[in-house]
Structures are given as C-alpha cells and as structure tokens.
N, C-alpha and C. Protein backbone atom coordinates (compact mmCIF):
# COMPACT_ATOMS: atom_id res chain seq x y z
N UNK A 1 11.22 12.89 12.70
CA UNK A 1 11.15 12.62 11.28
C UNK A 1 12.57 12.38 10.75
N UNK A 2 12.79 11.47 9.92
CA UNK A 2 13.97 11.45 8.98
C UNK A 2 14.06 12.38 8.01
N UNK A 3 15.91 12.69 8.47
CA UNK A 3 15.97 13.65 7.69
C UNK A 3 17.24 13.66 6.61
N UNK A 4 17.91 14.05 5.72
CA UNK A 4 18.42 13.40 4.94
C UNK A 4 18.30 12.66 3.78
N UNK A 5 18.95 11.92 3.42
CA UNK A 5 18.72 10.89 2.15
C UNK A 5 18.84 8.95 2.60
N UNK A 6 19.21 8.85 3.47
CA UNK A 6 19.16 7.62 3.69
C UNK A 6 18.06 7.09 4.62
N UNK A 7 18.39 5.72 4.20
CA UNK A 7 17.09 4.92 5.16
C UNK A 7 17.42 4.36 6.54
N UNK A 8 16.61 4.90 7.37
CA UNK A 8 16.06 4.56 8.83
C UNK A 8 15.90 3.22 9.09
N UNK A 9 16.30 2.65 9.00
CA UNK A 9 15.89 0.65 8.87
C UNK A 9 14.46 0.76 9.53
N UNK A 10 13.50 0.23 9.19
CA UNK A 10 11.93 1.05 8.92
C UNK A 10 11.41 -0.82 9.44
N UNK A 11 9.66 -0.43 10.22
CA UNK A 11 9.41 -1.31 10.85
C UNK A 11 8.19 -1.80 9.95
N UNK A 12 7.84 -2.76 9.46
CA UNK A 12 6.48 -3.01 8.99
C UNK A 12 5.43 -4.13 9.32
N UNK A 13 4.53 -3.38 9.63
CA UNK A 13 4.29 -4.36 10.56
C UNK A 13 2.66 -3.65 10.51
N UNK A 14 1.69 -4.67 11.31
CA UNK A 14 0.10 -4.11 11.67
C UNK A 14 -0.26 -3.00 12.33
N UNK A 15 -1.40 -2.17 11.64
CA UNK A 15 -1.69 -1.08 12.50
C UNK A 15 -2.45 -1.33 14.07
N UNK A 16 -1.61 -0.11 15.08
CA UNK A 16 -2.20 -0.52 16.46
C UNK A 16 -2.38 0.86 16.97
N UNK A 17 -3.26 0.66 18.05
CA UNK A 17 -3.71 1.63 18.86
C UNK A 17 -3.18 2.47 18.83
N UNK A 18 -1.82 2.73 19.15
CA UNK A 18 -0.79 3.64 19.36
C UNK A 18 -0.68 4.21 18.73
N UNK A 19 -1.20 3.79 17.39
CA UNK A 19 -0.63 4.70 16.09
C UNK A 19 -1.17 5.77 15.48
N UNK A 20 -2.32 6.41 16.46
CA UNK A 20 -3.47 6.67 15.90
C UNK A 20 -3.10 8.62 15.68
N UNK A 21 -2.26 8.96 16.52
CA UNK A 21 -1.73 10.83 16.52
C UNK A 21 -0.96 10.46 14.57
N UNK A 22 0.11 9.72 14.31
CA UNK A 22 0.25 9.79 13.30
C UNK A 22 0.03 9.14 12.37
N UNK A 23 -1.06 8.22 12.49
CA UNK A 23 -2.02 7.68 11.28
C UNK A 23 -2.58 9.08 10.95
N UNK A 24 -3.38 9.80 11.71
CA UNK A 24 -4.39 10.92 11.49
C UNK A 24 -3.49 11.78 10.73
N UNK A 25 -2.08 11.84 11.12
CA UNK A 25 -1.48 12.91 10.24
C UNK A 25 -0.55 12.52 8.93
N UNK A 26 -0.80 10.99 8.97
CA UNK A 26 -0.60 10.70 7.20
C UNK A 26 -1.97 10.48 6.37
N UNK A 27 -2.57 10.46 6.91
CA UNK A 27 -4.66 10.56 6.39
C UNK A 27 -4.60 11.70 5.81
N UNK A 28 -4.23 13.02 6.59
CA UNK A 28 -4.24 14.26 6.60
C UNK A 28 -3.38 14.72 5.30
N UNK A 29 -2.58 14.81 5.71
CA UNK A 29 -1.24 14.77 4.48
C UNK A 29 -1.74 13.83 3.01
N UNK A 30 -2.13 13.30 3.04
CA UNK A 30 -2.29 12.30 1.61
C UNK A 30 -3.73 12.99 1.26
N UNK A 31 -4.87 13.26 1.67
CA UNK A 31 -5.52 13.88 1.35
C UNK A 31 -5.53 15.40 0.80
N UNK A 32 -4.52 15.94 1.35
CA UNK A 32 -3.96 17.28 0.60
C UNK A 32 -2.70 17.43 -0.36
N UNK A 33 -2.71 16.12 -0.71
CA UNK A 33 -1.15 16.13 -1.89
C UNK A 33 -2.42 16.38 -3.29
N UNK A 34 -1.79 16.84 -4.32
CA UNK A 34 -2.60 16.74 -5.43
C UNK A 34 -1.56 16.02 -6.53
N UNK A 35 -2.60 15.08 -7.36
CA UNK A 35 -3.72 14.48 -6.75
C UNK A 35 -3.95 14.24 -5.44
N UNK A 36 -5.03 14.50 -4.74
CA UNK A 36 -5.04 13.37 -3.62
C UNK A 36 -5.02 11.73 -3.59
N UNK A 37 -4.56 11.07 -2.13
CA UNK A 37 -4.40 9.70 -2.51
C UNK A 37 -4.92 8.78 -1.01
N UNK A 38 -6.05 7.87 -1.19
CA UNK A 38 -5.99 7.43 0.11
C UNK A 38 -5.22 6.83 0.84
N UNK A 39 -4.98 7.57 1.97
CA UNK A 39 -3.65 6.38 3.10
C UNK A 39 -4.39 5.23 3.70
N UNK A 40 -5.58 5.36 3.87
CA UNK A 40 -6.57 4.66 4.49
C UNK A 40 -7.82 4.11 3.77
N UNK A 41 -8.22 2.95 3.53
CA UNK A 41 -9.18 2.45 2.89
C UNK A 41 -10.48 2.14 3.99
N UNK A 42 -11.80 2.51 4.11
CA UNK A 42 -12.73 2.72 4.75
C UNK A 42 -12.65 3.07 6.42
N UNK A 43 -12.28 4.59 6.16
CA UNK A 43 -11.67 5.08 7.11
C UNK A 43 -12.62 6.97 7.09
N UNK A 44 -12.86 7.08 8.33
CA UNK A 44 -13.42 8.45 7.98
C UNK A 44 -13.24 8.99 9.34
N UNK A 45 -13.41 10.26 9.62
CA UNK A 45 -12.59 10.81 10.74
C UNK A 45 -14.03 11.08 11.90
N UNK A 46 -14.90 10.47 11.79
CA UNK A 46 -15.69 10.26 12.78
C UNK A 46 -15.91 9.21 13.81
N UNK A 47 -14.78 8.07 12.96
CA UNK A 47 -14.91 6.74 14.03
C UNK A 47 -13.80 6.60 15.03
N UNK A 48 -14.08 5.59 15.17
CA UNK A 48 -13.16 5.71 16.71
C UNK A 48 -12.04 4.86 16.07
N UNK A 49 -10.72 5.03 16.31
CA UNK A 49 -9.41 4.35 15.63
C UNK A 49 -9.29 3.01 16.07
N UNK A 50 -9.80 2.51 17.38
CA UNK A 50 -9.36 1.65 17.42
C UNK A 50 -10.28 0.67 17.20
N UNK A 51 -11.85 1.22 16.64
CA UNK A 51 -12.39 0.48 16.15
C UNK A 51 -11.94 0.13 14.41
N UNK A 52 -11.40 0.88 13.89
CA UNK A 52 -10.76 0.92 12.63
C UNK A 52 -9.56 -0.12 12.60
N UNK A 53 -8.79 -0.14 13.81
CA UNK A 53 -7.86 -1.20 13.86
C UNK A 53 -8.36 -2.52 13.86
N UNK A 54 -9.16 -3.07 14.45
CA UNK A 54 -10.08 -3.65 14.54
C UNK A 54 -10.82 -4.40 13.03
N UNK A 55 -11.11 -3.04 12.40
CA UNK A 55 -11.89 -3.52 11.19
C UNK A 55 -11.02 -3.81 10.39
N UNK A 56 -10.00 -3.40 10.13
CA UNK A 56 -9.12 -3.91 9.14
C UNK A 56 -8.22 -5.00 9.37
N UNK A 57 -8.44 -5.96 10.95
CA UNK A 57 -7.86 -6.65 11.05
C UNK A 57 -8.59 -7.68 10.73
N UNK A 58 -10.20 -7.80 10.87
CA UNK A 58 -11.27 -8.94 10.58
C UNK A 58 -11.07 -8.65 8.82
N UNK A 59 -10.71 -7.80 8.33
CA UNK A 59 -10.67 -7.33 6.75
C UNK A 59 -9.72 -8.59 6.47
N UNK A 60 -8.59 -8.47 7.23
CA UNK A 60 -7.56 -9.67 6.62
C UNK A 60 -7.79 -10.57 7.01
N UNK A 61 -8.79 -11.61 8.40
CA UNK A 61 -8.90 -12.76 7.99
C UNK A 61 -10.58 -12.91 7.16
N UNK A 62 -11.19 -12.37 6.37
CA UNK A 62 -11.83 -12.06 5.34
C UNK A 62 -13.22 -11.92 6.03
N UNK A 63 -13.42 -11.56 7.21
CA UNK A 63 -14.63 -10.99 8.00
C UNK A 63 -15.20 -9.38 7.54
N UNK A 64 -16.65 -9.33 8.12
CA UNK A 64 -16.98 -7.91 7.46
C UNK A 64 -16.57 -7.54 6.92
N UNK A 65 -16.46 -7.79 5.30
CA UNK A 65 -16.12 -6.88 4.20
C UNK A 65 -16.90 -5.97 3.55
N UNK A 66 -16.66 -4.66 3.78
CA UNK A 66 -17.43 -4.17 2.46
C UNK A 66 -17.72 -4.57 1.28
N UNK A 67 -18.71 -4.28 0.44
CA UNK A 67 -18.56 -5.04 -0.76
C UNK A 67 -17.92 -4.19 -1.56
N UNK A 68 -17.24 -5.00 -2.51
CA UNK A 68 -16.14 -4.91 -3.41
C UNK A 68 -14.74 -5.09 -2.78
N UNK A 69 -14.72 -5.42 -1.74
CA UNK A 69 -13.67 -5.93 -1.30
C UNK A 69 -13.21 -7.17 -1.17
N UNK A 70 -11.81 -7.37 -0.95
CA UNK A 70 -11.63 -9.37 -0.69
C UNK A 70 -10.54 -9.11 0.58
N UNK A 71 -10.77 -10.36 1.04
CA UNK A 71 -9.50 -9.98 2.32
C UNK A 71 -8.29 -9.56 2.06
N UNK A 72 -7.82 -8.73 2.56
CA UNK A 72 -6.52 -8.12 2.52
C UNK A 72 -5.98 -7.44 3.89
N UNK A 73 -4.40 -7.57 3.71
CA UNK A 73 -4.07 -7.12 5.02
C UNK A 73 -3.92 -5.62 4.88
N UNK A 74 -3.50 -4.61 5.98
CA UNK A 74 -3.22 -3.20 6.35
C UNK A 74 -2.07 -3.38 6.97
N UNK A 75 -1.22 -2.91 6.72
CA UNK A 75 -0.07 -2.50 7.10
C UNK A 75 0.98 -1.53 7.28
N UNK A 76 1.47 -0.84 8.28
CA UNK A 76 2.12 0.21 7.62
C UNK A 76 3.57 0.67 8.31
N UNK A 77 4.25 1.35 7.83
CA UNK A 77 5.88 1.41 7.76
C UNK A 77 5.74 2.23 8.55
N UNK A 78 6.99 2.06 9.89
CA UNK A 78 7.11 2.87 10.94
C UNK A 78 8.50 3.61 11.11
N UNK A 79 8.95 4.68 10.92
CA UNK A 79 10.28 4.68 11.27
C UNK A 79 10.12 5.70 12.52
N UNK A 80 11.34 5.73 13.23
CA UNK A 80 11.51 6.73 14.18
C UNK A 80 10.16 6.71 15.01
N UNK A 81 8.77 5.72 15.21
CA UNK A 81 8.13 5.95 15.97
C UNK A 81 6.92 7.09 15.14
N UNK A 82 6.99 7.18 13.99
CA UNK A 82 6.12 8.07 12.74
C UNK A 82 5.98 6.99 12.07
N UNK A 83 4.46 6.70 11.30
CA UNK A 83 4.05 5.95 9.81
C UNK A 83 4.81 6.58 8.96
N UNK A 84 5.84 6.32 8.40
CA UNK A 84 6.26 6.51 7.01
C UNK A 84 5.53 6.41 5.86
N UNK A 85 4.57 5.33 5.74
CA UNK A 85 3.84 4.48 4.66
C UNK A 85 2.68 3.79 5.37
N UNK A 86 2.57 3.29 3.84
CA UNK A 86 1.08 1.93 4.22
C UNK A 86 1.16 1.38 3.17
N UNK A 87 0.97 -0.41 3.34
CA UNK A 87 0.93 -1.66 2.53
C UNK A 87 -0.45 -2.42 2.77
N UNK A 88 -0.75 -2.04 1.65
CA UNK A 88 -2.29 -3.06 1.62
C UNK A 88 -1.86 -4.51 0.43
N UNK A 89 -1.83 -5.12 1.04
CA UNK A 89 -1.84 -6.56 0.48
C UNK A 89 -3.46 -7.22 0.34
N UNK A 90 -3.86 -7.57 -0.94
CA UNK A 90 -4.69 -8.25 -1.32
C UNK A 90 -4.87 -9.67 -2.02
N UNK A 91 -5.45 -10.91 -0.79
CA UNK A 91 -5.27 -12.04 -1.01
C UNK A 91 -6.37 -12.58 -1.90
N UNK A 92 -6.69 -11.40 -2.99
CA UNK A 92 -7.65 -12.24 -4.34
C UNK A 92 -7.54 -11.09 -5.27
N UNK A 93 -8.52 -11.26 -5.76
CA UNK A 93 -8.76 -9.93 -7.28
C UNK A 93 -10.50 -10.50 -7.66
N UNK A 94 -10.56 -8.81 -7.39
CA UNK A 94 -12.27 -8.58 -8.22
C UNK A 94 -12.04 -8.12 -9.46
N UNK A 95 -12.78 -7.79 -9.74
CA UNK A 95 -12.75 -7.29 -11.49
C UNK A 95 -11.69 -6.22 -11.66
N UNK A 96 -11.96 -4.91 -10.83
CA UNK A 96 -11.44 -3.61 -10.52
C UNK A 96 -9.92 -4.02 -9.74
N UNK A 97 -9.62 -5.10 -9.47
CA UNK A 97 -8.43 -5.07 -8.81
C UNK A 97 -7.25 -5.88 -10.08
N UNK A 98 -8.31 -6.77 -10.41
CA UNK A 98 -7.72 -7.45 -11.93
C UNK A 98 -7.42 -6.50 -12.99
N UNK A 99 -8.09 -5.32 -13.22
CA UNK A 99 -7.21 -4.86 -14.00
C UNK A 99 -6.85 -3.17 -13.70
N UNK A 100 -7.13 -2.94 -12.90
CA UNK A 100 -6.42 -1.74 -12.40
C UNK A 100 -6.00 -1.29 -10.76
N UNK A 101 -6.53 -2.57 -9.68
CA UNK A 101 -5.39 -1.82 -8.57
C UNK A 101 -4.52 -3.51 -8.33
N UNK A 102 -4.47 -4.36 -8.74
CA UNK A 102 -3.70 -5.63 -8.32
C UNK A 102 -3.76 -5.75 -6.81
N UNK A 103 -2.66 -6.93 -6.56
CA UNK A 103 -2.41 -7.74 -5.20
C UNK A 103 -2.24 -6.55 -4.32
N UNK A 104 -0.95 -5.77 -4.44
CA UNK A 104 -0.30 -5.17 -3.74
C UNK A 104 -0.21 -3.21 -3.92
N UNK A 105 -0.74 -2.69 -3.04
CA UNK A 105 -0.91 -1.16 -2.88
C UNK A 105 0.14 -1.00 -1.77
N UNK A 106 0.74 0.59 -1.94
CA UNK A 106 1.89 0.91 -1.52
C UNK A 106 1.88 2.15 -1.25
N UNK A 107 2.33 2.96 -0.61
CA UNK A 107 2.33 4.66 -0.31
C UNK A 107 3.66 4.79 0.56
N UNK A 108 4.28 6.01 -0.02
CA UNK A 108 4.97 6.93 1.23
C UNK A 108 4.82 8.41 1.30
N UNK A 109 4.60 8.71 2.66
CA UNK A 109 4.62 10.25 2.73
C UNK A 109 5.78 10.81 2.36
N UNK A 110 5.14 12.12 1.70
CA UNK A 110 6.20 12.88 0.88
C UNK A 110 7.53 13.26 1.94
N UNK A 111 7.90 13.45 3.03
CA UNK A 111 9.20 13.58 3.43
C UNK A 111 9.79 12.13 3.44
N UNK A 112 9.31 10.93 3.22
CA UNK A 112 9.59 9.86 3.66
C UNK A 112 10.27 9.68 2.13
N UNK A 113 9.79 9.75 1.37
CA UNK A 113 10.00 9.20 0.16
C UNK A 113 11.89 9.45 -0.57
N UNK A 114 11.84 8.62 -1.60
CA UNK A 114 13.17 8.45 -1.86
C UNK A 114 14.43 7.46 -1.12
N UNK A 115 14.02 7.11 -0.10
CA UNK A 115 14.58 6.27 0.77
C UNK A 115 15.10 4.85 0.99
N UNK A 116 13.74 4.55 0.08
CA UNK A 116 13.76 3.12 -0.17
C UNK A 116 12.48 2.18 0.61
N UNK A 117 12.03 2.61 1.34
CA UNK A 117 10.53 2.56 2.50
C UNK A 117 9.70 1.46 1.19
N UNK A 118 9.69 2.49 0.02
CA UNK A 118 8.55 1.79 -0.85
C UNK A 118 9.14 0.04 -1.17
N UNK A 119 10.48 -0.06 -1.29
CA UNK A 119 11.29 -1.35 -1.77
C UNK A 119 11.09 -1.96 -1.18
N UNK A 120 11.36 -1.68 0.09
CA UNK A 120 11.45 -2.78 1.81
C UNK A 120 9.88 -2.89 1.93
N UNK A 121 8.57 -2.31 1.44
CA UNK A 121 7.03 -2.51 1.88
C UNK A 121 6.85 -3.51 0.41
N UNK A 122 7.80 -3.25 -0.55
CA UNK A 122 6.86 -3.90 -1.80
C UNK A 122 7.27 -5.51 -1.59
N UNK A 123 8.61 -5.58 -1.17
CA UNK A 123 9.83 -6.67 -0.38
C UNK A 123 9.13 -8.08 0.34
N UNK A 124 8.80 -6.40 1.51
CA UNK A 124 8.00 -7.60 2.63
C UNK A 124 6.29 -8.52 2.11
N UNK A 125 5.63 -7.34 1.11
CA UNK A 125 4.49 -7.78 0.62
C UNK A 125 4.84 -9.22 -0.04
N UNK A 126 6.02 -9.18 -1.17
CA UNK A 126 5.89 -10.56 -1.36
C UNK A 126 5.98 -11.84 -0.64
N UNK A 127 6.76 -11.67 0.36
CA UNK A 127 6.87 -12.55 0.91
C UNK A 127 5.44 -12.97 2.27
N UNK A 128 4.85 -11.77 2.17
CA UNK A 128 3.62 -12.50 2.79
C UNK A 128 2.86 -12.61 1.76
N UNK A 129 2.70 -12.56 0.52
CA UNK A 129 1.95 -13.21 -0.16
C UNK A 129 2.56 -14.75 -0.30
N UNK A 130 3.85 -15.09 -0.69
CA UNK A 130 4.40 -16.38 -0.65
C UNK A 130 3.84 -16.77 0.36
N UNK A 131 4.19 -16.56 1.29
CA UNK A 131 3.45 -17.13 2.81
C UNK A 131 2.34 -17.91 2.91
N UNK A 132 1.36 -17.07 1.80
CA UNK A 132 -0.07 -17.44 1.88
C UNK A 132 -0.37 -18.52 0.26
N UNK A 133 0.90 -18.78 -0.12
CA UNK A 133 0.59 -19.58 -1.35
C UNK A 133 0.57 -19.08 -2.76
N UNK A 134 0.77 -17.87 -2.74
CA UNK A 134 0.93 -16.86 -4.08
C UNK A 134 2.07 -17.12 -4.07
N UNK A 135 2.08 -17.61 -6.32
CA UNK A 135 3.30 -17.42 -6.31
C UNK A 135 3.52 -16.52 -7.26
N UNK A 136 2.89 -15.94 -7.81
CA UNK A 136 2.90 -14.48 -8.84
C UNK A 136 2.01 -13.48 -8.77
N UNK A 137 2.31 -12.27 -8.58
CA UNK A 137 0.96 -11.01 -7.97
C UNK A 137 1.42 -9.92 -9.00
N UNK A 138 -0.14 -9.40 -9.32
CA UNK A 138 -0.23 -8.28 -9.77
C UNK A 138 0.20 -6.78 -9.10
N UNK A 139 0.83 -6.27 -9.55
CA UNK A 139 1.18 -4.77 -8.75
C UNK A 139 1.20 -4.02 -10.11
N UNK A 140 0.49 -2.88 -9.75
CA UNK A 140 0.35 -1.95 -10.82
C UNK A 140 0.67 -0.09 -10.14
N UNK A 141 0.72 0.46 -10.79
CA UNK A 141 1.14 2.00 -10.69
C UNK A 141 0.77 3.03 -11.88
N UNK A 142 0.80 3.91 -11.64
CA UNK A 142 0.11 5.22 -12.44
C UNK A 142 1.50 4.94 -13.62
N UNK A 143 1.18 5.62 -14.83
CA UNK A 143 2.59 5.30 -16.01
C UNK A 143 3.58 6.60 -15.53
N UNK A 144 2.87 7.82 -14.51
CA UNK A 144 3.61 9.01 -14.37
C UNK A 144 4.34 9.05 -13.36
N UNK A 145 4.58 7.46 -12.61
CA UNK A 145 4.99 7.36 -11.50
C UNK A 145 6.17 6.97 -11.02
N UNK A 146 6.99 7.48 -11.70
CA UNK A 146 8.48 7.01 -11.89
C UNK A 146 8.87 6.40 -11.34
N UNK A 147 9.05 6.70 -9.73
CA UNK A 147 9.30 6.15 -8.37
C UNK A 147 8.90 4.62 -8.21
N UNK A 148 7.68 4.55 -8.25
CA UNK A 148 6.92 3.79 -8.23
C UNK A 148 7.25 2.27 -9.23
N UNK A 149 7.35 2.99 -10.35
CA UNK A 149 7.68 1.37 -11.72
C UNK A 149 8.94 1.67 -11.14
N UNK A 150 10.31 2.06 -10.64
CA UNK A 150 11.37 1.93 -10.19
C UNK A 150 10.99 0.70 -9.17
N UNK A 151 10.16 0.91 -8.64
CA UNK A 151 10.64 -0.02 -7.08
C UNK A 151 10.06 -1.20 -7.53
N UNK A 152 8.86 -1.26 -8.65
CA UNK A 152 8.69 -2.91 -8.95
C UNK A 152 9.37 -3.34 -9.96
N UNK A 153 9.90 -2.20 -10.33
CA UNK A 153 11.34 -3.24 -11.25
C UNK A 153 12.26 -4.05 -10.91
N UNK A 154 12.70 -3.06 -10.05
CA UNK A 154 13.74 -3.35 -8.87
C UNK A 154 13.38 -4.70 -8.24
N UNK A 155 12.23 -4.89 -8.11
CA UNK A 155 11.86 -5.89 -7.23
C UNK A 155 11.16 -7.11 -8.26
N UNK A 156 11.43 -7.48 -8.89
CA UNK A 156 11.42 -8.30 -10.48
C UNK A 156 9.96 -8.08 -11.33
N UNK A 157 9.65 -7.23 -11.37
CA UNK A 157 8.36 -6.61 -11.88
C UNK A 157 8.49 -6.75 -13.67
N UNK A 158 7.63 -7.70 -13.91
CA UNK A 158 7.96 -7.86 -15.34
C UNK A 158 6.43 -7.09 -16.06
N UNK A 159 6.74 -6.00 -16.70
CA UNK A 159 5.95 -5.19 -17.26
C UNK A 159 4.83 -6.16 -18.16
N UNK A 160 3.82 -5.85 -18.39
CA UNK A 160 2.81 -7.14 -19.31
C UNK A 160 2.12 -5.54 -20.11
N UNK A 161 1.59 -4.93 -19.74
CA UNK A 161 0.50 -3.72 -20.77
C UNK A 161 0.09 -2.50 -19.88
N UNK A 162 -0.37 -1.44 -20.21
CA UNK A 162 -1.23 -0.33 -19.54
C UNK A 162 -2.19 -0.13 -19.96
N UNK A 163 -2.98 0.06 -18.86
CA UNK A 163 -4.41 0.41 -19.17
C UNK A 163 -5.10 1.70 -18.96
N UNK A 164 -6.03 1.75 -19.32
CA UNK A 164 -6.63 3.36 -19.00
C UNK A 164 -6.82 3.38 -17.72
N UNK A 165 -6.69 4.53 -16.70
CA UNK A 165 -6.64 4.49 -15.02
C UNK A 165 -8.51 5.26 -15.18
N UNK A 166 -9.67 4.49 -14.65
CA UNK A 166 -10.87 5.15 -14.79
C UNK A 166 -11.21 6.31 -14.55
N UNK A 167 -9.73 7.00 -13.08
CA UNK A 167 -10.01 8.55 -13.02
C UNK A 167 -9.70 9.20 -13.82
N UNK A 168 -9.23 9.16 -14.71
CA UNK A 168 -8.58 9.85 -15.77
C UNK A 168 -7.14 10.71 -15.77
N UNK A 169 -6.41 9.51 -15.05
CA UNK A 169 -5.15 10.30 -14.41
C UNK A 169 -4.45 9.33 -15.76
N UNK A 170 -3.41 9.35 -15.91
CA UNK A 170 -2.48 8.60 -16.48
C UNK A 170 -2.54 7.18 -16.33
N UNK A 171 -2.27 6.84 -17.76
CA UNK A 171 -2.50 5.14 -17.47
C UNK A 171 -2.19 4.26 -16.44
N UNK A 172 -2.74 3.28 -16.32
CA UNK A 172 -2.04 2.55 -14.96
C UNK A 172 -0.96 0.91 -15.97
N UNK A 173 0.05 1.12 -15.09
CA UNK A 173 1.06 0.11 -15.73
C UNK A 173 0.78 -1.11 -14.76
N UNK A 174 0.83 -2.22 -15.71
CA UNK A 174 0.80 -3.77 -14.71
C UNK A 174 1.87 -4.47 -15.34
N UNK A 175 2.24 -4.60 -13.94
CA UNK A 175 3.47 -5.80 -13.97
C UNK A 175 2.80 -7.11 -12.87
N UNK A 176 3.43 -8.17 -13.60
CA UNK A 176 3.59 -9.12 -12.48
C UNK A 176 4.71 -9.20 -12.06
N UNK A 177 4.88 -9.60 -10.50
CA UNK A 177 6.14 -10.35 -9.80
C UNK A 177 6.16 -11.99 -9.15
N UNK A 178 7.27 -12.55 -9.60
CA UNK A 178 7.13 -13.73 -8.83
C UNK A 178 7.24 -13.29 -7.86
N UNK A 179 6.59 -14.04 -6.51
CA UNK A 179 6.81 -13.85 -4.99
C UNK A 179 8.01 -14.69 -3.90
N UNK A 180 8.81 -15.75 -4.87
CA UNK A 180 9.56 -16.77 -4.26
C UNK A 180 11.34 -16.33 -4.28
C-alpha cells in the first residue's frame, strides 16, 4: 500500500482476472465506509469474478445490459499491484444518469485518497470519452464532497446547478467538462 502523501504514478486500465484478492477487498471496504458506496456495479459475492470481468466487459461494448443501464466502461486504478479506485465511464444518459449520476463515476479507497488517483481517473475518463466522440460530459458529485468538486474543477468542470440527491444525502452538484 502507499504510504505517505504523494502519488505512486497509478495504472488505469480494465478489470482482469488477477485482480480479484483486491477487488474483493475494495468491495469490502466501500461497503463499510458510512455512507456506504458501491465499488462495483452488478456485482454480488456469490458469482464467480471472472465471470464479472466478463460482464462488464460485454457492458462496454453495450451487450447484456441490465435494464437501466447504457454501455459503459469499468475501470480501475492500480498502484503498487492494489486497486486504488474505480472509473465507470458512461457512453449515454438515461433519465437517472441525466440528472443525477452523469457520464463519469469515480472512487478512491480511503488510504488511497488525497493523492491525486481521483485527477489522473477523472483525466483519463475524458479522454476516452473524446475517443468515442464526446465532446462535453456530465460529471456530478455529492455538494459535501469537497474532494471530489476539487478534482472536477481542477479538471475544467464548469458548475451549471444542484439537485436534490434521491437518497437523501446532500445535494448532488453538476458540472459539465469539455473532453478535448
């Protein structure tokens, strides 16, 4: 694990087989932060991981989707050979993503954090959204999330309104970013 205050030059990239001792223990960990927060989107600890790798890879070229979903990629930040994070990139918007989770979802585990992990995942997201022809994406965050509106500021996040968050946590803030 990194330890310290600086950043690990951090890998981001698709989830794989290998990853599966500390995927389980950032699943684990994010489920016991309070709030809790998912690291993993249709993920439950009875399936087999590498069928999960699997599903979230047909997820991004827009195969078997659950419904309410649209294709999006999984991704997640590796340092030292540990998930640091996870980047879910979403190549549309449903209703629920239009106005309260946008393009781009982001996480770091709590020793990870402060580093900069979230900058370099929000970084690389744009540019695979450019990739794919986006040239402006929604990214949104809780209003209590300091960290968080830091790194899409940072990263040209132009604030537009907040909305009510449906769990009843603190509003959620939307910014857009150009992606170019």
């Amino acid at each position: 694990m990194t330890t310290g205050t600086q950043m690990t030059e951090p890998e981001i990239r698709h989830l794989r087989v290998g990853d599966e001792r500390s995927f389980r223990e950032a699943v684990a960990e994010a489920a016991a932060e309070v709030p809790p927060w998912p690291f993993a989107f249709g993920w439950s600890d009875g399936m087999s991981f590498s069928e999960y790798v699997e599903r979230v890879s047909a997820w991004e070229r827009g195969e078997s989707l659950p419904e309410g979903f649209v294709p999006a990629g999984y991704y997640v930040v590796v340092v030292g050979g540990e998930i640091a994070g996870r980047l879910s990139v979403r190549f549309g918007l449903n209703d629920y993503l239009a106005e309260i989770g946008g393009h781009i979802g982001y996480a770091v585990r709590t020793a990870y954090r402060g580093r900069g992990y979230a900058t370099a995942m929000l970084r690389e997201a744009l540019g695979i959204c450019a990739g794919r022809g986006m040239t402006r994406v929604l990214v949104t965050c809780h209003a209590d999330n300091a960290g968080s509106r830091k790194v899409i500021e940072r990263c040209g996040g132009v604030y537009e309104r907040s909305t009510p968050d449906p769990d009843g946590r603190a509003e959620m803030r939307r910014y857009w970013v150009t992606t170019g």
